[in-house]
PDB file of N, CA and C in Angstrom:
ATOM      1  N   UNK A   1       0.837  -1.178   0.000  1.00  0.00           N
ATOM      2  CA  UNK A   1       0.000   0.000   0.000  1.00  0.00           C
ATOM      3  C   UNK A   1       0.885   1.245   0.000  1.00  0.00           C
ATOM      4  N   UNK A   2       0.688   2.073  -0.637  1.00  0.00           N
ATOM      5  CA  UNK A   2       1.650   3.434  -1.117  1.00  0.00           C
ATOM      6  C   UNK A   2       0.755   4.435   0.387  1.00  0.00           C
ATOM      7  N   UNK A   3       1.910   5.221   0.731  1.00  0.00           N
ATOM      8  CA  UNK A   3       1.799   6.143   1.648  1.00  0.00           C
ATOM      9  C   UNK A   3       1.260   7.319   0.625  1.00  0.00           C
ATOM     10  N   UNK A   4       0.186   7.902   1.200  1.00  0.00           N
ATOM     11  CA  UNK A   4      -0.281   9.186   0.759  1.00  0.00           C
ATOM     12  C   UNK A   4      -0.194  10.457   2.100  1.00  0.00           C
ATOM     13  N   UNK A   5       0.234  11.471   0.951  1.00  0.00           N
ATOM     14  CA  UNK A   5       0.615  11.937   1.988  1.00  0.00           C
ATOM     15  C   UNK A   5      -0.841  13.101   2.474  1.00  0.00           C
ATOM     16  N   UNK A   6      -1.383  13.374   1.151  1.00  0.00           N
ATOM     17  CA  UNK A   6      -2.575  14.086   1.665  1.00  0.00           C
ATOM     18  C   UNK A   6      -4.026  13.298   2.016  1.00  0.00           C
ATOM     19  N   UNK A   7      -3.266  12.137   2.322  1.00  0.00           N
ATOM     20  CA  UNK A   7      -4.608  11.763   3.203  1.00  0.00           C
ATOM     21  C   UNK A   7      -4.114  11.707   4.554  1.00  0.00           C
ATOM     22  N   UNK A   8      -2.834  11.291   4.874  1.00  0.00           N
ATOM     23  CA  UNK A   8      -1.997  11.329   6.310  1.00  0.00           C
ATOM     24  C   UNK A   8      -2.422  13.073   6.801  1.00  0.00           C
ATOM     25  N   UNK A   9      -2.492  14.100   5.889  1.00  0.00           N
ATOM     26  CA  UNK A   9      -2.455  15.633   6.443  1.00  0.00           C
ATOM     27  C   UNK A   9      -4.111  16.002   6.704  1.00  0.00           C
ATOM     28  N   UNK A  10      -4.922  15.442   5.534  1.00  0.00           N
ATOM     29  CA  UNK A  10      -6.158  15.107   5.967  1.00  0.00           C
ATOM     30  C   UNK A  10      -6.823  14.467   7.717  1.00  0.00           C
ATOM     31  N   UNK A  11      -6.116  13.591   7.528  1.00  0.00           N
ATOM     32  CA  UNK A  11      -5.989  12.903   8.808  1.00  0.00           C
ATOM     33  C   UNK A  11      -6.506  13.527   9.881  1.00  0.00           C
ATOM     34  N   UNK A  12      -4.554  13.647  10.037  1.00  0.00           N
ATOM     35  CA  UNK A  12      -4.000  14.778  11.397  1.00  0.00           C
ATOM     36  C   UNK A  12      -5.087  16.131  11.403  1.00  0.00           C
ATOM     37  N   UNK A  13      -5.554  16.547  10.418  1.00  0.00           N
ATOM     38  CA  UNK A  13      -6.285  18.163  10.254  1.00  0.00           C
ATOM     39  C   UNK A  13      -7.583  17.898  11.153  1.00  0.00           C
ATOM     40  N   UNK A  14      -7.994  16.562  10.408  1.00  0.00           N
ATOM     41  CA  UNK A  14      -9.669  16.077  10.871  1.00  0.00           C
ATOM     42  C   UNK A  14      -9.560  15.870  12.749  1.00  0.00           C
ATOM     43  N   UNK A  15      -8.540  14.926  13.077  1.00  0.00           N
ATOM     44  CA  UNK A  15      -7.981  14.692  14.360  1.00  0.00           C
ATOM     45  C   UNK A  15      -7.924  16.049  14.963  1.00  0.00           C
ATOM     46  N   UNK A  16      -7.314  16.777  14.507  1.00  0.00           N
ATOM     47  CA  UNK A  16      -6.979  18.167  15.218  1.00  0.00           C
ATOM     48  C   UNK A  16      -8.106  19.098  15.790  1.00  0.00           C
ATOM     49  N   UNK A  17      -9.093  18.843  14.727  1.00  0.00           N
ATOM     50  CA  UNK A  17     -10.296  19.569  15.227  1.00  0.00           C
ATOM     51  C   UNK A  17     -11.100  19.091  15.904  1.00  0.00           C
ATOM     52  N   UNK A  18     -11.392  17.658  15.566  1.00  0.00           N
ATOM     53  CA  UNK A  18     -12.070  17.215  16.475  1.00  0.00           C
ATOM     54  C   UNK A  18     -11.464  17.135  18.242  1.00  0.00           C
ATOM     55  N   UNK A  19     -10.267  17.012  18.670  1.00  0.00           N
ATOM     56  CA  UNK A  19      -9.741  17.361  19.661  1.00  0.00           C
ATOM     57  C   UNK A  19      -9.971  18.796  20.542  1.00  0.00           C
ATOM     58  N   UNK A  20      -9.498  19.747  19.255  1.00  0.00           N
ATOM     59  CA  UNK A  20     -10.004  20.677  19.861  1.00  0.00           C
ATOM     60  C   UNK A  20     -11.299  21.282  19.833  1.00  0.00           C
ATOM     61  N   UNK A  21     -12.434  20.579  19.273  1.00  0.00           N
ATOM     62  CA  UNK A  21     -14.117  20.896  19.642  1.00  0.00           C
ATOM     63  C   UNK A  21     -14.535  20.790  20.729  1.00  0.00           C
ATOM     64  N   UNK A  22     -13.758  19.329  20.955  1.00  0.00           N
ATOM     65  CA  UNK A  22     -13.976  18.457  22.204  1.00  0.00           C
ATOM     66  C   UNK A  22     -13.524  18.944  23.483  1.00  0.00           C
ATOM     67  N   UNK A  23     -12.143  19.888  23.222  1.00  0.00           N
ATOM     68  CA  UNK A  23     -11.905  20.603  24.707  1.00  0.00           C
ATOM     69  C   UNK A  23     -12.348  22.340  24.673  1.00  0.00           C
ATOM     70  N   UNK A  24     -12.575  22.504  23.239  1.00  0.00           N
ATOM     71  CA  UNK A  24     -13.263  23.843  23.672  1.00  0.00           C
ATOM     72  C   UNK A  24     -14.820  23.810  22.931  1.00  0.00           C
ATOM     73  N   UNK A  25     -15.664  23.553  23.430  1.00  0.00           N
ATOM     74  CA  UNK A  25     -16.746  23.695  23.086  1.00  0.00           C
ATOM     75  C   UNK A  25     -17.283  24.440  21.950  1.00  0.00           C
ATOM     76  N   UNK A  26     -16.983  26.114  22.378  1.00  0.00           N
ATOM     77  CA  UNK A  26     -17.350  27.060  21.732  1.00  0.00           C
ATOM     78  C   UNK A  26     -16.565  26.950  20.064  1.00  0.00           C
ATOM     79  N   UNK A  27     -15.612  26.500  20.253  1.00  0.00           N
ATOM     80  CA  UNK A  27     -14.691  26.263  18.781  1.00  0.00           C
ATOM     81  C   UNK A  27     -15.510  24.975  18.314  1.00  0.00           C
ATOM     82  N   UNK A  28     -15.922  24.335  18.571  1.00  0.00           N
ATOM     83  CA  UNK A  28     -16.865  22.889  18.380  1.00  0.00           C
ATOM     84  C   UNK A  28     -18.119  23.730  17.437  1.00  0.00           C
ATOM     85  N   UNK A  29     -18.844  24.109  18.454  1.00  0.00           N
ATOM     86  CA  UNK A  29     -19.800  25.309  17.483  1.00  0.00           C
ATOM     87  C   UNK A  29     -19.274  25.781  16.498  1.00  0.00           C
ATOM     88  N   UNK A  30     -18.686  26.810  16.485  1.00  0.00           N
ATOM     89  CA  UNK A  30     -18.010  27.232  15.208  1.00  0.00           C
ATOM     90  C   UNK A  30     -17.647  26.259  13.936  1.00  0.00           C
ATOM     91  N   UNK A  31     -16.489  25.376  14.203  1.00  0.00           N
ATOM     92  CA  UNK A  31     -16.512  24.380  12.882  1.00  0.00           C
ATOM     93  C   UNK A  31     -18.057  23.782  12.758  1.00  0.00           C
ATOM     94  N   UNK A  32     -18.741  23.374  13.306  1.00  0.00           N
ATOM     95  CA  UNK A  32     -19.682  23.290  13.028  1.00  0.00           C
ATOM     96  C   UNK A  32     -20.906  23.902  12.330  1.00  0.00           C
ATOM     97  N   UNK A  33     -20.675  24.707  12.497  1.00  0.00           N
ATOM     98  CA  UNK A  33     -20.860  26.213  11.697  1.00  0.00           C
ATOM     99  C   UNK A  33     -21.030  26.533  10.300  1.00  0.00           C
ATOM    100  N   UNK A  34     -19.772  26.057  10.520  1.00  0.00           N
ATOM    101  CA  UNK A  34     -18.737  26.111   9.107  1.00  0.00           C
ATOM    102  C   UNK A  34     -18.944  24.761   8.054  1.00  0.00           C
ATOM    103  N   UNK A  35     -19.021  23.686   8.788  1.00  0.00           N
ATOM    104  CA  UNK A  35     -19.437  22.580   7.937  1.00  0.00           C
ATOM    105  C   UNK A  35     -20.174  23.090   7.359  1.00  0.00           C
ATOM    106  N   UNK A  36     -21.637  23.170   8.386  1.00  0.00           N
ATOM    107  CA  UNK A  36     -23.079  23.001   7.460  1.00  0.00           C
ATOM    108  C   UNK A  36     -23.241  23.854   6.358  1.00  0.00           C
ATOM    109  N   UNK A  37     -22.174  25.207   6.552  1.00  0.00           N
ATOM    110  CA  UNK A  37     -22.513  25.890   5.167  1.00  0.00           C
ATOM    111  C   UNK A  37     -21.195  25.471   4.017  1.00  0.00           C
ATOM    112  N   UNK A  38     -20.483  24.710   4.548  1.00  0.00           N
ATOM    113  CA  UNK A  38     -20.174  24.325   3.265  1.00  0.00           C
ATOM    114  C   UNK A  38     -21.155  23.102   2.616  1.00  0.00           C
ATOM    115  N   UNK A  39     -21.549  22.279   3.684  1.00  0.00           N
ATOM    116  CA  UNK A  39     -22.333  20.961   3.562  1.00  0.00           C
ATOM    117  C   UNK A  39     -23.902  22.000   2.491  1.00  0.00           C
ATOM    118  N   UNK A  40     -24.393  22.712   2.929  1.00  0.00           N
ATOM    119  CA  UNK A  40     -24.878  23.141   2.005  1.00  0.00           C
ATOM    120  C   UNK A  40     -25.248  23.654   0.704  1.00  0.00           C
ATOM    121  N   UNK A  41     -23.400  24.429   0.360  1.00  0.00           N
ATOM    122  CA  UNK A  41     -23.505  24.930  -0.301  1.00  0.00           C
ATOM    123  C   UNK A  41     -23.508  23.808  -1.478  1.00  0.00           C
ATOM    124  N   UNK A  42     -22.518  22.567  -1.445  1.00  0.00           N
ATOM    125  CA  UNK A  42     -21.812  21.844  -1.978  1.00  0.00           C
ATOM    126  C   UNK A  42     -23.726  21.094  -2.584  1.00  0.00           C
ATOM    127  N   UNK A  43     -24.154  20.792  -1.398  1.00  0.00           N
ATOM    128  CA  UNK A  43     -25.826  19.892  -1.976  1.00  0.00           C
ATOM    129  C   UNK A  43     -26.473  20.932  -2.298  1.00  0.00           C
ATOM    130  N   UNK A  44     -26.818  22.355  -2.189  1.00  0.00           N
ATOM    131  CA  UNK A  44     -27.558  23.118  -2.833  1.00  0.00           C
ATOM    132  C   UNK A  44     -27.020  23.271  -4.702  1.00  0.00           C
ATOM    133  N   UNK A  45     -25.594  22.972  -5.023  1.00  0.00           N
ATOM    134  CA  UNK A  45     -25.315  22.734  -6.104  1.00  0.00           C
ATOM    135  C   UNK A  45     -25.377  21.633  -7.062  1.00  0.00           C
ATOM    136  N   UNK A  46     -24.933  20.688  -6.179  1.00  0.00           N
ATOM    137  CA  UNK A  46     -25.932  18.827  -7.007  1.00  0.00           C
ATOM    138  C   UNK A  46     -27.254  18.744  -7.327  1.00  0.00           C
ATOM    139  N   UNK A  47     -27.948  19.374  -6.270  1.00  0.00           N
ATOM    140  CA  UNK A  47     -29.163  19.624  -6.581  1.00  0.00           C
ATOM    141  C   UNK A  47     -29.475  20.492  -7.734  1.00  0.00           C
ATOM    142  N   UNK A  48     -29.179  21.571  -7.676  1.00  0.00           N
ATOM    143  CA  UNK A  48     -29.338  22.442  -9.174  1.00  0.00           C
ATOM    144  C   UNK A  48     -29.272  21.619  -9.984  1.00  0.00           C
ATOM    145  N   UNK A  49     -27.853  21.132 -10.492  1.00  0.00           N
ATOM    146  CA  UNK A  49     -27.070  20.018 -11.492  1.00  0.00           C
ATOM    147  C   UNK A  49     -28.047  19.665 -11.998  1.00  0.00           C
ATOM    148  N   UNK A  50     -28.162  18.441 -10.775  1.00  0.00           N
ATOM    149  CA  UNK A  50     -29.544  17.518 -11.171  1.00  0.00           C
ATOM    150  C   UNK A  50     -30.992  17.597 -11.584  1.00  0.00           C
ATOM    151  N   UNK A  51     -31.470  18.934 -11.499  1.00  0.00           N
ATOM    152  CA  UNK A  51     -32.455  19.475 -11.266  1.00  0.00           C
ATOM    153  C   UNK A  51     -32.939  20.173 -12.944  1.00  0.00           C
ATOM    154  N   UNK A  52     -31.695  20.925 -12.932  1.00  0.00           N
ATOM    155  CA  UNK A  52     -31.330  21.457 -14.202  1.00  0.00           C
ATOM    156  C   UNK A  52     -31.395  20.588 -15.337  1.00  0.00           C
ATOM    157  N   UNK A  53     -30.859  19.352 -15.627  1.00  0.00           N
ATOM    158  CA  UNK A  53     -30.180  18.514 -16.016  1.00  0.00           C
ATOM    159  C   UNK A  53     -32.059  18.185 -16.347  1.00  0.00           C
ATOM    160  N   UNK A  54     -32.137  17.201 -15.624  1.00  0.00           N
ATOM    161  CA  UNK A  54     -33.521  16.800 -15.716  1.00  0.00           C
ATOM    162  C   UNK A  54     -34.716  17.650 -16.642  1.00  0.00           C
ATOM    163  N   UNK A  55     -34.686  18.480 -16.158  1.00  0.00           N
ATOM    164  CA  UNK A  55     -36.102  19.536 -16.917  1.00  0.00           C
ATOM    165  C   UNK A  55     -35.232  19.902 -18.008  1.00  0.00           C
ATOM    166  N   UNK A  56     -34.090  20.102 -18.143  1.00  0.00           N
ATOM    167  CA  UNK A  56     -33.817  20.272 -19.563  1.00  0.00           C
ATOM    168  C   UNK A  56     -33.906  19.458 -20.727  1.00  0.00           C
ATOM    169  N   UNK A  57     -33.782  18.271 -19.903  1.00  0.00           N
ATOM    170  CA  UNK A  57     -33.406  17.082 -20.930  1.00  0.00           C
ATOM    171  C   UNK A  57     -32.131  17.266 -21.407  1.00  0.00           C
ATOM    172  N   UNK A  58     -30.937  17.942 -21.316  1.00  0.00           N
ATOM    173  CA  UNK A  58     -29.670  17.694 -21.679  1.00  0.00           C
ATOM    174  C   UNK A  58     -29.098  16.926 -21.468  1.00  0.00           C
ATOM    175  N   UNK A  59     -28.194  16.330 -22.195  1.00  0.00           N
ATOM    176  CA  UNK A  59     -27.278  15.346 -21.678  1.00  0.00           C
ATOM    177  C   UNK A  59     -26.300  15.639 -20.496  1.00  0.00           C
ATOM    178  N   UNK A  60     -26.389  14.804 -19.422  1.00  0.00           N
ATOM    179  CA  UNK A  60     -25.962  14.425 -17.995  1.00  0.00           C
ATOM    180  C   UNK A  60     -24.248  14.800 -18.033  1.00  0.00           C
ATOM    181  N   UNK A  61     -23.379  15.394 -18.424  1.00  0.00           N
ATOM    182  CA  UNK A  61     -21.995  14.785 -17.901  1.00  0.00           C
ATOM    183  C   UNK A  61     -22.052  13.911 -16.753  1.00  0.00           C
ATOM    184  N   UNK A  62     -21.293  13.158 -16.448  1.00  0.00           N
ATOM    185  CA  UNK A  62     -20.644  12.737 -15.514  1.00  0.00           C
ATOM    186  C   UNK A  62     -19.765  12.930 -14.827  1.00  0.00           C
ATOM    187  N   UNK A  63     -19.502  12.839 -13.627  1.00  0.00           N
ATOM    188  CA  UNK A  63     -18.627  13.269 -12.197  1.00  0.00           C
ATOM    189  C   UNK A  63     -17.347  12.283 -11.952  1.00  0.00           C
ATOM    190  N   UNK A  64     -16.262  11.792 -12.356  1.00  0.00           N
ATOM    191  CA  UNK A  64     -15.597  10.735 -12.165  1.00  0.00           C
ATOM    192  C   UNK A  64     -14.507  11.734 -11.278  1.00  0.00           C
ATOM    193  N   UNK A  65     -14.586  11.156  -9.785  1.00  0.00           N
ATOM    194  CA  UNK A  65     -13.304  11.628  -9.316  1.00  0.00           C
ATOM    195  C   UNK A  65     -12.673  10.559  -8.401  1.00  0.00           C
ATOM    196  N   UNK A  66     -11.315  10.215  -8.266  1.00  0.00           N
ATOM    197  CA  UNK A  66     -11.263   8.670  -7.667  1.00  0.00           C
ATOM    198  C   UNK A  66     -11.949   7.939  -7.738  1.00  0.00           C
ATOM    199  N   UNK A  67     -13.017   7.460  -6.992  1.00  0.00           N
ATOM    200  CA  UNK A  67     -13.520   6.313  -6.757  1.00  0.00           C
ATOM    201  C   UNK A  67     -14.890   6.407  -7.136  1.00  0.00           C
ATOM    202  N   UNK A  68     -15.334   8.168  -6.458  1.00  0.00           N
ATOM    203  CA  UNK A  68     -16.659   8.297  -6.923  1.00  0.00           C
ATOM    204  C   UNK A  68     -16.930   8.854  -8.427  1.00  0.00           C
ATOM    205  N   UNK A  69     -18.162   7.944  -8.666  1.00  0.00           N
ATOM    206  CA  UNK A  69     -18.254   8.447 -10.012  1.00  0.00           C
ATOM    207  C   UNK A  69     -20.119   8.906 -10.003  1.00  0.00           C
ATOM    208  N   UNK A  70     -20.626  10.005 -10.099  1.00  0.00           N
ATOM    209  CA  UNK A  70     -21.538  10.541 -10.085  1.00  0.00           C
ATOM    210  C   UNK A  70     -22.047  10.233 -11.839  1.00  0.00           C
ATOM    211  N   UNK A  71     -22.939   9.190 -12.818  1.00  0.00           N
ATOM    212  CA  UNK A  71     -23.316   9.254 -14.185  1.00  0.00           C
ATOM    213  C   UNK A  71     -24.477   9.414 -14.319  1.00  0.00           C
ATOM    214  N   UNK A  72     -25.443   9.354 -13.022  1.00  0.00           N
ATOM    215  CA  UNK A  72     -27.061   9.738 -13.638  1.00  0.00           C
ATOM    216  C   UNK A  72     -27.567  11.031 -12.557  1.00  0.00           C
ATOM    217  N   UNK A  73     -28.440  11.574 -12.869  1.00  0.00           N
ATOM    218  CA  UNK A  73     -29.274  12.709 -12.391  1.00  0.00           C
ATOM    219  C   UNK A  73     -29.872  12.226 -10.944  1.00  0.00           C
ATOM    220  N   UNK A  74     -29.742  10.694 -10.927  1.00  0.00           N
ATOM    221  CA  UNK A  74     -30.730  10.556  -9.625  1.00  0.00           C
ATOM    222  C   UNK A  74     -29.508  10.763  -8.891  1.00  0.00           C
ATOM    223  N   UNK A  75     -28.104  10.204  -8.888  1.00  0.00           N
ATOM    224  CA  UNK A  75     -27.023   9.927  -8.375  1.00  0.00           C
ATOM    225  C   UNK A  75     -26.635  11.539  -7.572  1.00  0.00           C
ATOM    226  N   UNK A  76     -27.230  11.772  -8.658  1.00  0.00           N
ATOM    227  CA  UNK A  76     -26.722  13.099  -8.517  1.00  0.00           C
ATOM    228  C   UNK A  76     -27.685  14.643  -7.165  1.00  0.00           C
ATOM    229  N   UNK A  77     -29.102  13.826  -7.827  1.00  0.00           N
ATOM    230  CA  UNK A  77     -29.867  14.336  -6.618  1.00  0.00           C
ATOM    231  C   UNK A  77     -30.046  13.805  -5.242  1.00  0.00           C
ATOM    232  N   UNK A  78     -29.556  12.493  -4.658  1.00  0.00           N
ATOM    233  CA  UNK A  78     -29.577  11.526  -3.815  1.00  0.00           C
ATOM    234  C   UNK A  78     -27.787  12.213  -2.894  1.00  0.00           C
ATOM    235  N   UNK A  79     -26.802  11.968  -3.285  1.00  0.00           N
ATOM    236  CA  UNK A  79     -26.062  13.097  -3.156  1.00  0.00           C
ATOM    237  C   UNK A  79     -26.296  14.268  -2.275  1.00  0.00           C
ATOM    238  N   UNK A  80     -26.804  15.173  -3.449  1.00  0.00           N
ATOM    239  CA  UNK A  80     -27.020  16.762  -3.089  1.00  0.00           C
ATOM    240  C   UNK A  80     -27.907  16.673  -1.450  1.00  0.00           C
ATOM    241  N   UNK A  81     -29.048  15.544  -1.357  1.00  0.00           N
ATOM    242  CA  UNK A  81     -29.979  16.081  -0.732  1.00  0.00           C
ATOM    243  C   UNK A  81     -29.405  15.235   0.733  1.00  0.00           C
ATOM    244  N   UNK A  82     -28.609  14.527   0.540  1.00  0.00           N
ATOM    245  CA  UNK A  82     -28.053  13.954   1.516  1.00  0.00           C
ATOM    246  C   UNK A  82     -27.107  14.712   2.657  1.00  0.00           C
ATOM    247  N   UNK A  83     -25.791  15.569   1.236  1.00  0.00           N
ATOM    248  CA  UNK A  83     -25.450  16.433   1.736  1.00  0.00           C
ATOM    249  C   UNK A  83     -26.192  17.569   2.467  1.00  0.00           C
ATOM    250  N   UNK A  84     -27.094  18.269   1.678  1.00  0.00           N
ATOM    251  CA  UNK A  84     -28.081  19.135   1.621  1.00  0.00           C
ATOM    252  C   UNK A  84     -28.440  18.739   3.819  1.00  0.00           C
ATOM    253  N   UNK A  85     -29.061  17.537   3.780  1.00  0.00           N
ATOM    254  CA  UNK A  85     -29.534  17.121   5.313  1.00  0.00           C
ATOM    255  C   UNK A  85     -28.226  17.193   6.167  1.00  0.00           C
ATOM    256  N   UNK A  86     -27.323  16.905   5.811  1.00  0.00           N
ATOM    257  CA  UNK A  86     -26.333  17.012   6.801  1.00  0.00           C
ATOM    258  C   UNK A  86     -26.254  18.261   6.653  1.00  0.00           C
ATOM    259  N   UNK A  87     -25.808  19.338   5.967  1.00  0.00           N
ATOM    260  CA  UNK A  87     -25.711  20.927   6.827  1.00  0.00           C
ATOM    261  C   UNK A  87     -26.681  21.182   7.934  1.00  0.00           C
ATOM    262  N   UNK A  88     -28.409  20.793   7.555  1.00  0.00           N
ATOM    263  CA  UNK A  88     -29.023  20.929   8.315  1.00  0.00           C
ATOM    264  C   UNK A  88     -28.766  20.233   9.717  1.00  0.00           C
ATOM    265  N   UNK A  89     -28.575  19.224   9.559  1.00  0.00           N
ATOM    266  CA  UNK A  89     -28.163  18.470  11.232  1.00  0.00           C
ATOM    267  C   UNK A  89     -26.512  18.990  11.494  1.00  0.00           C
ATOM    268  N   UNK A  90     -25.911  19.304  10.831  1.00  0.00           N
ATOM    269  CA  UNK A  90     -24.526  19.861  11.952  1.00  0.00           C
ATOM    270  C   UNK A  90     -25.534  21.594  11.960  1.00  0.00           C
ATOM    271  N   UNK A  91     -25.956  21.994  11.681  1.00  0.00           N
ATOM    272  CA  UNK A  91     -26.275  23.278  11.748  1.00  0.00           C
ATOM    273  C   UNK A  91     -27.509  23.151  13.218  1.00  0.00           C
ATOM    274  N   UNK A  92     -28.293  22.034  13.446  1.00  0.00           N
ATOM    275  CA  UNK A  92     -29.074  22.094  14.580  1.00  0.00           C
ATOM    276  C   UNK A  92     -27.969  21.647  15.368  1.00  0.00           C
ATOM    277  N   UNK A  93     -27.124  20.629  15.623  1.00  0.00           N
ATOM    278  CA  UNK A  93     -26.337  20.331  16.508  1.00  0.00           C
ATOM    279  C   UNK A  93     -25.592  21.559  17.023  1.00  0.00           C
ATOM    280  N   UNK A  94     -25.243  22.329  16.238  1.00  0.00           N
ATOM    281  CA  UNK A  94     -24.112  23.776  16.644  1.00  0.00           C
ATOM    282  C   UNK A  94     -24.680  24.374  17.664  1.00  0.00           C
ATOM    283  N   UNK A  95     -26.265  24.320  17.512  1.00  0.00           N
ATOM    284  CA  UNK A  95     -27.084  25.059  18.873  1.00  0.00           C
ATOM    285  C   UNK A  95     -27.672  24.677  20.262  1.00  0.00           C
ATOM    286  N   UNK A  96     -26.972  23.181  20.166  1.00  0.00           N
ATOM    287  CA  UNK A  96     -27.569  21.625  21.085  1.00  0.00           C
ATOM    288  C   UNK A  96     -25.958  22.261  22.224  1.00  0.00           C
ATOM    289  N   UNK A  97     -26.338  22.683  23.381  1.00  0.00           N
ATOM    290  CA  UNK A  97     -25.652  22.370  24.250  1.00  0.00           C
ATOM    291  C   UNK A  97     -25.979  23.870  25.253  1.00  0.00           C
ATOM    292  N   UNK A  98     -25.260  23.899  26.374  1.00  0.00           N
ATOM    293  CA  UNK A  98     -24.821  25.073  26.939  1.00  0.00           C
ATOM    294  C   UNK A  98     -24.216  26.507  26.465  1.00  0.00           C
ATOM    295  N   UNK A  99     -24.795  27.197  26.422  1.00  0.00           N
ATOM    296  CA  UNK A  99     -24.793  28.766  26.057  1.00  0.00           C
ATOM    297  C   UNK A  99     -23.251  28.983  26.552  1.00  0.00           C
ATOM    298  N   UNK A 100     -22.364  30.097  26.104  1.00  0.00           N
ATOM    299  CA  UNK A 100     -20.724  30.705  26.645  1.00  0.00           C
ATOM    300  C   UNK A 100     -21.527  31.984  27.360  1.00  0.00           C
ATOM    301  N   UNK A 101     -22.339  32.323  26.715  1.00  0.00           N
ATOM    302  CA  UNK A 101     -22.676  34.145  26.949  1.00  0.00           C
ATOM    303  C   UNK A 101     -23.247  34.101  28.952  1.00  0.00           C
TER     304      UNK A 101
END
């Protein structure tokens, strides 16, 4: 198995935060924060894709990146809306706990 190195930095990054969510709360909120609007932005755009794609009737490109390969419209809306739910649940979780103020 070949050493990668940006999944080893991936890693350590993911580790790092989650450590420090875990001992500072309020920074926990924040990345959390921060997910859901990327988690959003990323499924509010598959969704278009797919959405678009569909009522147009155009032909679909396909998504091939490593492993995942995104080739039909449903793939593509199943995806988005998945993502799409996870912003929403790290975005209710960010507000699930004890107040700083």
């Amino acid at each position: 198995m070949q050493f990668e190195i940006a999944s080893f930095a991936f890693g350590v990054l993911t580790g790092s935060l989650i450590a420090i969510a875990i001992a500072i709360p309020r920074a926990g909120r924040i990345f959390s924060r921060i997910i859901s609007v990327i988690f959003f932005a990323i499924g509010t755009g598959f969704l278009t894709w797919a959405i678009s794609a569909v009522v147009s009737g155009s032909e679909f490109k396909p998504i091939i990146w490593e492993s995942i390969r995104i080739g039909e419209p449903v793939e593509a809306l199943g995806l988005g809306g998945g993502l799409f739910l996870g912003g929403i649940l790290a975005l209710m979780l960010s507000f699930v706990g004890k107040s700083d103020r």
